[in-house]
PDB file of N, CA and C in Angstrom:
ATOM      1  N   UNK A   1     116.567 124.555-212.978  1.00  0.00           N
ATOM      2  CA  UNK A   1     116.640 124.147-211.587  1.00  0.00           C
ATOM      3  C   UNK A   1     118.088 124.241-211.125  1.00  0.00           C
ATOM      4  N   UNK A   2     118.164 124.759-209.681  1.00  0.00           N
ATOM      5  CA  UNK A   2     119.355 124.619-209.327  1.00  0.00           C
ATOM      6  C   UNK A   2     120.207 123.792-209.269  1.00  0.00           C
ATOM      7  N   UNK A   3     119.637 122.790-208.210  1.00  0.00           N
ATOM      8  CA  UNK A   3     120.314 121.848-207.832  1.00  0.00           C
ATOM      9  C   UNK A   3     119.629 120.545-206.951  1.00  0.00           C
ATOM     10  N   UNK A   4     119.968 119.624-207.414  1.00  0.00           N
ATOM     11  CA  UNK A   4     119.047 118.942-206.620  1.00  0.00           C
ATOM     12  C   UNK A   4     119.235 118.669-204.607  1.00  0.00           C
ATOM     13  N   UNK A   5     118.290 117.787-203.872  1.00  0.00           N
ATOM     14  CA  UNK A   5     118.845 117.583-202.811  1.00  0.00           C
ATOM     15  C   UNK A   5     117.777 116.671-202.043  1.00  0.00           C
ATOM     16  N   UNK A   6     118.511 115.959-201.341  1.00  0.00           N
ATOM     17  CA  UNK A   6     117.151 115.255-200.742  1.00  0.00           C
ATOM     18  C   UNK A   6     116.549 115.676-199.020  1.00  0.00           C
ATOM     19  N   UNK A   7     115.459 115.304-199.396  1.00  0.00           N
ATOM     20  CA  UNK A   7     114.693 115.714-198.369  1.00  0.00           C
ATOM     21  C   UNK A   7     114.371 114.528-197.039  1.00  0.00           C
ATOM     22  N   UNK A   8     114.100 114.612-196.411  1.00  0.00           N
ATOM     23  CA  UNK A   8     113.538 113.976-195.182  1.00  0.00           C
ATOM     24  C   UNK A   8     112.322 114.104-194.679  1.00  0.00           C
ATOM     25  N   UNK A   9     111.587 113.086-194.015  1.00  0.00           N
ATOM     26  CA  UNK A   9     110.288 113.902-193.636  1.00  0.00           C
ATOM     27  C   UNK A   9     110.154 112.407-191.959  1.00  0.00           C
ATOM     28  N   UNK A  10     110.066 112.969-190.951  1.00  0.00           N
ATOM     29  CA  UNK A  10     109.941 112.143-189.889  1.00  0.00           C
ATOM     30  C   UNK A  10     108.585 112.567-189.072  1.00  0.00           C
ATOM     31  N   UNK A  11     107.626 111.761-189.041  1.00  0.00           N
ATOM     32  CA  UNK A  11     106.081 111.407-188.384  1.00  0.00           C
ATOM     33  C   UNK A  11     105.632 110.129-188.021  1.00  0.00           C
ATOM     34  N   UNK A  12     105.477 110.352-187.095  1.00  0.00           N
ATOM     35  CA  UNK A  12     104.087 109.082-187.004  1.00  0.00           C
ATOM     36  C   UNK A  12     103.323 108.413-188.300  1.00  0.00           C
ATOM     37  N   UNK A  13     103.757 107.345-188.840  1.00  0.00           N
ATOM     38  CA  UNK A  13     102.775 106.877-189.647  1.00  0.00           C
ATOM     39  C   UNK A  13     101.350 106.197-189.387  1.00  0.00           C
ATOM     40  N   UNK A  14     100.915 106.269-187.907  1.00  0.00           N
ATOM     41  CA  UNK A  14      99.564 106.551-187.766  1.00  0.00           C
ATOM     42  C   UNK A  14      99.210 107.090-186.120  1.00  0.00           C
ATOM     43  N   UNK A  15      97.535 107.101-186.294  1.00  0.00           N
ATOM     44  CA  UNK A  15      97.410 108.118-184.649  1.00  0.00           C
ATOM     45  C   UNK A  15      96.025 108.108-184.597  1.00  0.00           C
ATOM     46  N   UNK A  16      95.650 108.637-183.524  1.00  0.00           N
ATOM     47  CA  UNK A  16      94.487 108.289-182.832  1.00  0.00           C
ATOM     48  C   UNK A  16      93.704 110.047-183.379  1.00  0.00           C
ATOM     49  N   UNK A  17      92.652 109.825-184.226  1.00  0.00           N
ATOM     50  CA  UNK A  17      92.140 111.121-184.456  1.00  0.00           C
ATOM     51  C   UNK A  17      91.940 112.352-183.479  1.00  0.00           C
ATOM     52  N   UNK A  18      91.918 113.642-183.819  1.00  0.00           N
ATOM     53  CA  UNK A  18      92.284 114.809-182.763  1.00  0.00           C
ATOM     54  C   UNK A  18      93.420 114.491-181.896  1.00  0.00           C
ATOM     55  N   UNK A  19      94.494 113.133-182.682  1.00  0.00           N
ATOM     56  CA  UNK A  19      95.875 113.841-181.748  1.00  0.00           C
ATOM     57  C   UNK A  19      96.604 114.691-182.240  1.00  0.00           C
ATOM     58  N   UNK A  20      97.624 115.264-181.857  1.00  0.00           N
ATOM     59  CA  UNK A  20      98.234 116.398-182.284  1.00  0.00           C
ATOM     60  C   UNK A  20      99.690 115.588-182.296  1.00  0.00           C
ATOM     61  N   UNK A  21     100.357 115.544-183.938  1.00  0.00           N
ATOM     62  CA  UNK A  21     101.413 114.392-184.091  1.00  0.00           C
ATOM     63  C   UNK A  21     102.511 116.200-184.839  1.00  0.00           C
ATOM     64  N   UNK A  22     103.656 115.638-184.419  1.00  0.00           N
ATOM     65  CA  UNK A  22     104.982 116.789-184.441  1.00  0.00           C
ATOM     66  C   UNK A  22     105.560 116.224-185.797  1.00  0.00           C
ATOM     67  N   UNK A  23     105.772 116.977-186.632  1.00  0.00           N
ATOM     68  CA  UNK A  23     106.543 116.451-188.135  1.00  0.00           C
ATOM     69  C   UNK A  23     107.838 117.369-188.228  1.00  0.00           C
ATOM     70  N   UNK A  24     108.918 116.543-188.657  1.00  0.00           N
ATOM     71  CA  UNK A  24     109.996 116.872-188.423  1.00  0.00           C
ATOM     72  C   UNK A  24     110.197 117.409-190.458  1.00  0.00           C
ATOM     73  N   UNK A  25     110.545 118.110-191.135  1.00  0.00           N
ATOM     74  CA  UNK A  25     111.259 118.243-192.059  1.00  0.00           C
ATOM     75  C   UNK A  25     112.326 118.756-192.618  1.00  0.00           C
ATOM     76  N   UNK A  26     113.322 118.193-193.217  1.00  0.00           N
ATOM     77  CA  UNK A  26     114.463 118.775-193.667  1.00  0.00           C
ATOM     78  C   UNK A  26     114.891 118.422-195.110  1.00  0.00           C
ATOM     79  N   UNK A  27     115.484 119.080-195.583  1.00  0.00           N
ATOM     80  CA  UNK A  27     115.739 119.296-196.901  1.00  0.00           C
ATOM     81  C   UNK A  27     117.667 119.617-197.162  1.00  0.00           C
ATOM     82  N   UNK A  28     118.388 118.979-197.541  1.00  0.00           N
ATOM     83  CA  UNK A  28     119.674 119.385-197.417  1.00  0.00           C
ATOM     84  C   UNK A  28     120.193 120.258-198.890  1.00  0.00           C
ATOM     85  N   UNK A  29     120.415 121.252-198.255  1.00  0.00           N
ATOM     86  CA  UNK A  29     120.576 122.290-199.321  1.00  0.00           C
ATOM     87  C   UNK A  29     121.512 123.535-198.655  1.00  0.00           C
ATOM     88  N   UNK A  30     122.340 123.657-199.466  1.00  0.00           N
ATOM     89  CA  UNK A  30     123.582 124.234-198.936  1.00  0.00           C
ATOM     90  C   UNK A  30     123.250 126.434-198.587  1.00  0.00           C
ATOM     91  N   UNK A  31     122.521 126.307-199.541  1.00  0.00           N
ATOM     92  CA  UNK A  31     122.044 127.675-198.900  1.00  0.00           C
ATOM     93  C   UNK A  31     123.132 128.807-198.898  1.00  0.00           C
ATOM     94  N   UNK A  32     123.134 129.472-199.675  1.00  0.00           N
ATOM     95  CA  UNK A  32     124.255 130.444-200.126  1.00  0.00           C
ATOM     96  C   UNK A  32     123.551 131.663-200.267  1.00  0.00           C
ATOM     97  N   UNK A  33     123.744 132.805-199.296  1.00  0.00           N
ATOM     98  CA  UNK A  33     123.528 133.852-199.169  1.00  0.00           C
ATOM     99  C   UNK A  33     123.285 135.259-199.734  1.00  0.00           C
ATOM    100  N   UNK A  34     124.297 134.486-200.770  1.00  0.00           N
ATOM    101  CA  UNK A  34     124.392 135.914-201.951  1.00  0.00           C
ATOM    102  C   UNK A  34     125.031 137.424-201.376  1.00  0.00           C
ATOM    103  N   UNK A  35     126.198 137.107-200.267  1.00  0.00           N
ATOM    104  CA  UNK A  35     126.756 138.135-199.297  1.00  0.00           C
ATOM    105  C   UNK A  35     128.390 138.207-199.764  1.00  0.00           C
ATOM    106  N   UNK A  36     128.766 136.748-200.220  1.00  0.00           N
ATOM    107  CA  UNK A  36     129.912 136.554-199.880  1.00  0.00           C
ATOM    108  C   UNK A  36     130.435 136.630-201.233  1.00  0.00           C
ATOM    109  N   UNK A  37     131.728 136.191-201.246  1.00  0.00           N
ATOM    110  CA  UNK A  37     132.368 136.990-202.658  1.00  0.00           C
ATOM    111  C   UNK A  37     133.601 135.872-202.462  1.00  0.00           C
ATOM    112  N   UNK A  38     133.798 135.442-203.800  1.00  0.00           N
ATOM    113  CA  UNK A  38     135.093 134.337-203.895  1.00  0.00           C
ATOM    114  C   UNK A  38     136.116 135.263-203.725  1.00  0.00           C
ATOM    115  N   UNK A  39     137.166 134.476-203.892  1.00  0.00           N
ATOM    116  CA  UNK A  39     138.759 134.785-203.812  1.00  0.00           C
ATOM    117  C   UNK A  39     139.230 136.037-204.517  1.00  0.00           C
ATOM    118  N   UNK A  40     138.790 135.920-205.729  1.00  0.00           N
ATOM    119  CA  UNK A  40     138.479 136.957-206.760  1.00  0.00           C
ATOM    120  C   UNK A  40     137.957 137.840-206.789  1.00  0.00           C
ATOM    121  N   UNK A  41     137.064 138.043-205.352  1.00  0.00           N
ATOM    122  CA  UNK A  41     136.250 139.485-205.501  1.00  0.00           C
ATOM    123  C   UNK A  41     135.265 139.163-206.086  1.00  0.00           C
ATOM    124  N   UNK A  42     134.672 137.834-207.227  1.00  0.00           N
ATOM    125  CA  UNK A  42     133.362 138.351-207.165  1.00  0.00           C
ATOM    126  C   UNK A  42     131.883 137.974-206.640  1.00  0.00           C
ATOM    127  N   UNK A  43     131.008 138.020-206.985  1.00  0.00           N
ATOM    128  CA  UNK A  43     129.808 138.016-205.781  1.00  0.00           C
ATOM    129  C   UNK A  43     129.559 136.292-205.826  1.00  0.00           C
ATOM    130  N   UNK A  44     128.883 135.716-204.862  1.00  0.00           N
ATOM    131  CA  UNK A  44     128.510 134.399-205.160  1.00  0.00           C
ATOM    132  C   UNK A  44     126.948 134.727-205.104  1.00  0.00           C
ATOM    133  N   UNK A  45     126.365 134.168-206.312  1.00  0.00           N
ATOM    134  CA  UNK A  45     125.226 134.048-206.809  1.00  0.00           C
ATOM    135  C   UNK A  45     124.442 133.600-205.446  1.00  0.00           C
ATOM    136  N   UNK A  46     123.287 134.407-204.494  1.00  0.00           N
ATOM    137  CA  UNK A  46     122.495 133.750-203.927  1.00  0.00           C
ATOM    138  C   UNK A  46     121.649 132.568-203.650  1.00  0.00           C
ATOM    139  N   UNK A  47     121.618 131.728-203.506  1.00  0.00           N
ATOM    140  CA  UNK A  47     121.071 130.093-204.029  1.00  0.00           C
ATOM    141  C   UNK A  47     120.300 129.687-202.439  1.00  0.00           C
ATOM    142  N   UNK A  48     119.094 130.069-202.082  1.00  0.00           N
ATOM    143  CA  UNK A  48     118.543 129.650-200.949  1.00  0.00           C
ATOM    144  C   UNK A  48     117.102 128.809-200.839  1.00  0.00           C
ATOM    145  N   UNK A  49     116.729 128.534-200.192  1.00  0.00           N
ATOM    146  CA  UNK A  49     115.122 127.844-200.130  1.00  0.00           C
ATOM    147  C   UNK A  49     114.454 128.878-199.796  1.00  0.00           C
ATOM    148  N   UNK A  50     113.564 129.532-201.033  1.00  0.00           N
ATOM    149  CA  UNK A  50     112.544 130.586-200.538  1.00  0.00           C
ATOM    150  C   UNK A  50     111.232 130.127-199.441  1.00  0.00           C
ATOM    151  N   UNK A  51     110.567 129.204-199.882  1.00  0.00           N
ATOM    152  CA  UNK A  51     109.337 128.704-199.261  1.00  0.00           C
ATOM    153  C   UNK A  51     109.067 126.943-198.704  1.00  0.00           C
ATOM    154  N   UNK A  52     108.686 126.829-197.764  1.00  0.00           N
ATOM    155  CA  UNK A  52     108.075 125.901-197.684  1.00  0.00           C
ATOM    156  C   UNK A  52     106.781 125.839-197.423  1.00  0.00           C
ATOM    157  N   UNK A  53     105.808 124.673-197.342  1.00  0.00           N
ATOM    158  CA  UNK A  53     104.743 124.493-196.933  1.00  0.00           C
ATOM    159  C   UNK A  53     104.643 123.156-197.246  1.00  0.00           C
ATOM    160  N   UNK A  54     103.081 122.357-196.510  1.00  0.00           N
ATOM    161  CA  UNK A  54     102.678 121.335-196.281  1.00  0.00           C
ATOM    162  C   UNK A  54     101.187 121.394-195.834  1.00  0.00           C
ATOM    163  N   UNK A  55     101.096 120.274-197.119  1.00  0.00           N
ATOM    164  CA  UNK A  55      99.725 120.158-196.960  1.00  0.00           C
ATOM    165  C   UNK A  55      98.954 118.821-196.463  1.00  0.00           C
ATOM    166  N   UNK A  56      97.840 118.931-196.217  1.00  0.00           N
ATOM    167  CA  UNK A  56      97.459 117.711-195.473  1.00  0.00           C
ATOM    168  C   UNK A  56      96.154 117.555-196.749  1.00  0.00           C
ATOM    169  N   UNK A  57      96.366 116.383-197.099  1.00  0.00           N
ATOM    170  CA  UNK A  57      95.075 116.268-198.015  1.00  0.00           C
ATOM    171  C   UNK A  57      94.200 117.057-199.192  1.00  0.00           C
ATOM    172  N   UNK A  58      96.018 117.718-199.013  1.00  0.00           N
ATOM    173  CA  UNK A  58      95.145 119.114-200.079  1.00  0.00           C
ATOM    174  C   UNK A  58      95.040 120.621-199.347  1.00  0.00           C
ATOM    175  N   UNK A  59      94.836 120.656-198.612  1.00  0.00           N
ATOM    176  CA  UNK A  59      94.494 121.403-197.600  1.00  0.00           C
ATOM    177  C   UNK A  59      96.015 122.612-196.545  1.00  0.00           C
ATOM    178  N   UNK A  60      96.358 123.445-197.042  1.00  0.00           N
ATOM    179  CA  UNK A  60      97.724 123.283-196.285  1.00  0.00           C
ATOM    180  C   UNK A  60      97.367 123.762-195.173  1.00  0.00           C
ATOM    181  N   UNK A  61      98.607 123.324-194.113  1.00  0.00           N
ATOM    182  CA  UNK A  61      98.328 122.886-193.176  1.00  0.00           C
ATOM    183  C   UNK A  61      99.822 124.224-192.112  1.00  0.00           C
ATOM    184  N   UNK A  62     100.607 124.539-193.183  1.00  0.00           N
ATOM    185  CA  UNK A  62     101.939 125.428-192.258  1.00  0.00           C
ATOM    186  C   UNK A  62     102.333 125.915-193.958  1.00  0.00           C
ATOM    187  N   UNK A  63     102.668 127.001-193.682  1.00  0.00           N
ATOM    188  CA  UNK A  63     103.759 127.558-194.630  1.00  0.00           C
ATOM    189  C   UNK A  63     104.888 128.251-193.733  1.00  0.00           C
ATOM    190  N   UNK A  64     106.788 128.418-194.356  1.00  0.00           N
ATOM    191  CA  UNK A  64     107.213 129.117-194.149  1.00  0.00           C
ATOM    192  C   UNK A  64     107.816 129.696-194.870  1.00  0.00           C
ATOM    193  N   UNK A  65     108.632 131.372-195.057  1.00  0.00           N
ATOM    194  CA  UNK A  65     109.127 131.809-195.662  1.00  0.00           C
ATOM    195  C   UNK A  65     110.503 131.470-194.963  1.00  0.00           C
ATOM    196  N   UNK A  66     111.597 131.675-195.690  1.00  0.00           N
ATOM    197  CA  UNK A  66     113.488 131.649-195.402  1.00  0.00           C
ATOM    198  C   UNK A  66     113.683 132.342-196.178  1.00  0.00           C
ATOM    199  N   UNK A  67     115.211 133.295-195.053  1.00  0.00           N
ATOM    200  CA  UNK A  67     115.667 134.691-195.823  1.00  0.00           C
ATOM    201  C   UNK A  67     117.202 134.261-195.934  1.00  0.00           C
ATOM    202  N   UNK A  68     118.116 135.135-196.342  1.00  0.00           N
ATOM    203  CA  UNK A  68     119.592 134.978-196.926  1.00  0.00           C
ATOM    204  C   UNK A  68     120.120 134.085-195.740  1.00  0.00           C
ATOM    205  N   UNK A  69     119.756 134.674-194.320  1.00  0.00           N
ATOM    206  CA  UNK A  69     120.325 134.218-193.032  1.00  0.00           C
ATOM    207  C   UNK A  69     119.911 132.860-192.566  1.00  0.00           C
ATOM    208  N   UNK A  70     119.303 132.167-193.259  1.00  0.00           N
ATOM    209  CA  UNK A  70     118.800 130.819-192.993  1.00  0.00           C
ATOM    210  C   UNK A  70     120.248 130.061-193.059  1.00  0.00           C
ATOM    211  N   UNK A  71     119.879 128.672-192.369  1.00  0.00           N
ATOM    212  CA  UNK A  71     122.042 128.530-192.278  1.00  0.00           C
ATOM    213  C   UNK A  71     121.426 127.223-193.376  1.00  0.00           C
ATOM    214  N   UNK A  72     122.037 126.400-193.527  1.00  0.00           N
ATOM    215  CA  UNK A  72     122.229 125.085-194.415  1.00  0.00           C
ATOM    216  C   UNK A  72     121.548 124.127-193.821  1.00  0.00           C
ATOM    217  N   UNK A  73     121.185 123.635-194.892  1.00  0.00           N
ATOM    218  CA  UNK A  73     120.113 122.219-194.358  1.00  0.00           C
ATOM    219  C   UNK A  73     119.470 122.343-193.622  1.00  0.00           C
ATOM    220  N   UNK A  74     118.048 123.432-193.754  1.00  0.00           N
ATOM    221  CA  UNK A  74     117.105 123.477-192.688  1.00  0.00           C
ATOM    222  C   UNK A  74     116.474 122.275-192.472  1.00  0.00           C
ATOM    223  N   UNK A  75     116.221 122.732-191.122  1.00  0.00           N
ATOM    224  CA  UNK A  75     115.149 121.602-190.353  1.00  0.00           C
ATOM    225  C   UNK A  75     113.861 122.719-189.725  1.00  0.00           C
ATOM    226  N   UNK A  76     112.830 122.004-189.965  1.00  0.00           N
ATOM    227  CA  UNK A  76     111.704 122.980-189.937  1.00  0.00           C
ATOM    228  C   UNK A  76     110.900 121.362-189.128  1.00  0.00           C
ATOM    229  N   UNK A  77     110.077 121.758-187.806  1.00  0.00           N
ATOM    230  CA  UNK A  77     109.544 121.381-187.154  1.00  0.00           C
ATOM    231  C   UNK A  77     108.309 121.941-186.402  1.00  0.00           C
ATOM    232  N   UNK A  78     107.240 121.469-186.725  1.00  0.00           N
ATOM    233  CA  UNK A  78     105.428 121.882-186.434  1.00  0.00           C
ATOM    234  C   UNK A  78     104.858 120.375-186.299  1.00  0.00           C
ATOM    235  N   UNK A  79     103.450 121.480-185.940  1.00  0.00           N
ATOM    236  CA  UNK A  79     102.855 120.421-185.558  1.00  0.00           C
ATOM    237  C   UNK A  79     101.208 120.439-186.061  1.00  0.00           C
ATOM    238  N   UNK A  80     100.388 119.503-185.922  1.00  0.00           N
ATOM    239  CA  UNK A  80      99.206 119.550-186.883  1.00  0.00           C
ATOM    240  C   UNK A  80      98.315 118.738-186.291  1.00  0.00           C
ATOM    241  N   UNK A  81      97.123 118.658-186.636  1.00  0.00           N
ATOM    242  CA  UNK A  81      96.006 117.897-185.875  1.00  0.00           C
ATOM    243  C   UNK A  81      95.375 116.448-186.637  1.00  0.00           C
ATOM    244  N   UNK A  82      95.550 115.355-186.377  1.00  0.00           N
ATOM    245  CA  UNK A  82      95.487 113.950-187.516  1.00  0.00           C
ATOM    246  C   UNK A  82      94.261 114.397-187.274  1.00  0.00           C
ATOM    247  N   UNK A  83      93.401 114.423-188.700  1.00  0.00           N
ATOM    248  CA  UNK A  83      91.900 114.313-189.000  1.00  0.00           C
ATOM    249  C   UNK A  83      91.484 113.376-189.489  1.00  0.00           C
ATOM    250  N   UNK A  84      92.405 112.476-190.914  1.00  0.00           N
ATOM    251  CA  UNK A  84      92.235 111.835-191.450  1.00  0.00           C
ATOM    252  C   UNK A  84      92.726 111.325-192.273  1.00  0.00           C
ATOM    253  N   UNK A  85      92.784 109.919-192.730  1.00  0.00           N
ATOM    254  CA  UNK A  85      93.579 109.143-193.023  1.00  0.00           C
ATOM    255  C   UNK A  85      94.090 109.642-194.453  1.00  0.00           C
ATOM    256  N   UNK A  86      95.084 109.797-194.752  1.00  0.00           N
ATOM    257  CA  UNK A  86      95.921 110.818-196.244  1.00  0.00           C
ATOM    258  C   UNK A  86      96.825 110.625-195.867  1.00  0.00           C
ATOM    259  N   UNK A  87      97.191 111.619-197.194  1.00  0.00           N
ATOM    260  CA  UNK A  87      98.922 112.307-197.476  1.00  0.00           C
ATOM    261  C   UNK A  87      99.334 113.451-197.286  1.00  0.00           C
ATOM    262  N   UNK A  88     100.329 113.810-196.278  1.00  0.00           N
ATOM    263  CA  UNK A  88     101.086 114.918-196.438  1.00  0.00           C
ATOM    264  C   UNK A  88     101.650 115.225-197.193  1.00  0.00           C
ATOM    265  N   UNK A  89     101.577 115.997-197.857  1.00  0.00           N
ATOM    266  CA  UNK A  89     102.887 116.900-199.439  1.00  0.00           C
ATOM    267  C   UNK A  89     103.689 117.942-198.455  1.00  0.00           C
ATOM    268  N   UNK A  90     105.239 117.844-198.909  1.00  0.00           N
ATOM    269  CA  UNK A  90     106.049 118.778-198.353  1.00  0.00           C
ATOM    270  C   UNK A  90     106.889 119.194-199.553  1.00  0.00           C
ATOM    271  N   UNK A  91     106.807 121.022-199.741  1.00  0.00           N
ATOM    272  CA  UNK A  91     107.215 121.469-200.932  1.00  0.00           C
ATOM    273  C   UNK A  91     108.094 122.413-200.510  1.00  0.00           C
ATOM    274  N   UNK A  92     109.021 122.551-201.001  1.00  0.00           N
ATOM    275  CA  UNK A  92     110.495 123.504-200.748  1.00  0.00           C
ATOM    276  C   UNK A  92     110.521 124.151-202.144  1.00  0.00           C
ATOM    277  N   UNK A  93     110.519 125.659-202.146  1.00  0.00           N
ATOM    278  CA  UNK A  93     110.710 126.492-203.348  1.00  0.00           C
ATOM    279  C   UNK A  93     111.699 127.123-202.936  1.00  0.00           C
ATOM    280  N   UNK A  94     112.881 127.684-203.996  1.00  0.00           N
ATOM    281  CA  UNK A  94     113.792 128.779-203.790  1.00  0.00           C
ATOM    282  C   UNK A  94     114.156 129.005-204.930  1.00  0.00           C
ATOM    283  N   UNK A  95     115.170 129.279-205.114  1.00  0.00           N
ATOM    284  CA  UNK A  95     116.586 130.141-206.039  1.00  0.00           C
ATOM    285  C   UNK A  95     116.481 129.810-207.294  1.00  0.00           C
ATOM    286  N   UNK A  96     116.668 130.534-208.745  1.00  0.00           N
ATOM    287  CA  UNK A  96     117.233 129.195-209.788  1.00  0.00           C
ATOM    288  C   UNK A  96     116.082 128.196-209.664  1.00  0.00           C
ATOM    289  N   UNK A  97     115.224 128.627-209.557  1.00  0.00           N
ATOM    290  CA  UNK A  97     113.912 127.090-210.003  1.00  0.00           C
ATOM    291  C   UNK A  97     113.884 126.043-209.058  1.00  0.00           C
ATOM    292  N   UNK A  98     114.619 126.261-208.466  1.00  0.00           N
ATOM    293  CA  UNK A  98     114.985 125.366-206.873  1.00  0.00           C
ATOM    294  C   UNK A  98     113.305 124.578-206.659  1.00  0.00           C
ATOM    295  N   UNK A  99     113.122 123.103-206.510  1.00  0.00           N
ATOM    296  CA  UNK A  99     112.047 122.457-206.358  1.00  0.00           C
ATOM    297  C   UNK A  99     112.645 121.475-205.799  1.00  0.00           C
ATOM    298  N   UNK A 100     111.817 121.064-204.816  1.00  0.00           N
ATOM    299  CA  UNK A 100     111.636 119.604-203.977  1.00  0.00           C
ATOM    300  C   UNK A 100     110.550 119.466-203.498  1.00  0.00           C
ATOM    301  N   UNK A 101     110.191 118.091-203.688  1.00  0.00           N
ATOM    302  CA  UNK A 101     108.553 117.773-202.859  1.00  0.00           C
ATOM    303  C   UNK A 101     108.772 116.564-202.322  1.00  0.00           C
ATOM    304  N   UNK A 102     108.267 116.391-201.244  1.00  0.00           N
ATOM    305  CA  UNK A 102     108.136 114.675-200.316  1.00  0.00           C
ATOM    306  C   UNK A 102     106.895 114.467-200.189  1.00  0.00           C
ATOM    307  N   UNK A 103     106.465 113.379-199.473  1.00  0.00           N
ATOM    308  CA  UNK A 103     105.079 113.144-199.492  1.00  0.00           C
ATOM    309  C   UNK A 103     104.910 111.865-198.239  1.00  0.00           C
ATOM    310  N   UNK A 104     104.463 112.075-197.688  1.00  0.00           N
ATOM    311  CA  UNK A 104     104.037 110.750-196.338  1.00  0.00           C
ATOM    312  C   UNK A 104     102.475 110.749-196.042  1.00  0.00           C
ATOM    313  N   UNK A 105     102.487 109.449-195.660  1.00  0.00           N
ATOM    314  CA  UNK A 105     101.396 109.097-195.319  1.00  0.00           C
ATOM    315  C   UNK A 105     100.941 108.464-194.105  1.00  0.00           C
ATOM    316  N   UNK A 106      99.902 108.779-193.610  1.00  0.00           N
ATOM    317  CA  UNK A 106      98.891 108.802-192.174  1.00  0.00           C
ATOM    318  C   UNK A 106      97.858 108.130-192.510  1.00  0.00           C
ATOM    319  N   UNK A 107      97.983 106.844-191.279  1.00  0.00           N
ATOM    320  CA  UNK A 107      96.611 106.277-190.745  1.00  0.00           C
ATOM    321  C   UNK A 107      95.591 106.561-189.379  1.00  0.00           C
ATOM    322  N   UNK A 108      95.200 107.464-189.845  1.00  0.00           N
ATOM    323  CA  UNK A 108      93.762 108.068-188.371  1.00  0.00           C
ATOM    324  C   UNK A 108      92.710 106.958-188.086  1.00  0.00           C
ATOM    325  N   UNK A 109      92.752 106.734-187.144  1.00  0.00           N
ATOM    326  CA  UNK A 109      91.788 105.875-186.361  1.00  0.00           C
ATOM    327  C   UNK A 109      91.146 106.117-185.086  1.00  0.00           C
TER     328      UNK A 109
END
């Protein structure tokens, strides 16, 4: 694994079924391009967040891909339909074994 980092996850912890609730996620991770080159001339090892996604109950619910040009500490913001009362899983894959997962939870009523 690369490196570690923590994540964030901002929602509504509950909602009125068929509303449509906005989830905020971010993950702080410095995100290195694999373009640039130290002092020395030589390359700096690429180190980025390949994937995210989120699932609702199992079920996913958004995936995204991120390329070299992604800047630092994404924030990734969607939106989803409360069906029912669960857990969201939020999973960040990249570089070097790069792993993070969060997890929140929703009350539908």
């Amino acid at each position: 694994m690369s490196k570690t980092s923590r994540t964030s996850i901002t929602m509504p912890a509950s909602a009125k079924k068929g509303a449509i609730i906005e989830i905020r996620a971010i993950a702080q991770h410095d995100m290195e391009s694999g373009f640039r080159y130290t002092e020395s001339g030589k390359p700096i090892a690429r180190d980025i967040i390949r994937t995210f996604a989120c699932t609702y109950n199992d079920i996913e619910v958004f995936k995204m891909d991120f390329y070299p040009g992604m800047g630092a500490n994404p924030l990734v913001i969607f939106t989803t339909i409360a069906t029912e009362t669960g857990t969201l899983e939020f999973k960040w894959s990249g570089d070097d074994g790069y792993e993070a997962i969060n997890q929140a939870h929703i009350t539908v009523s």
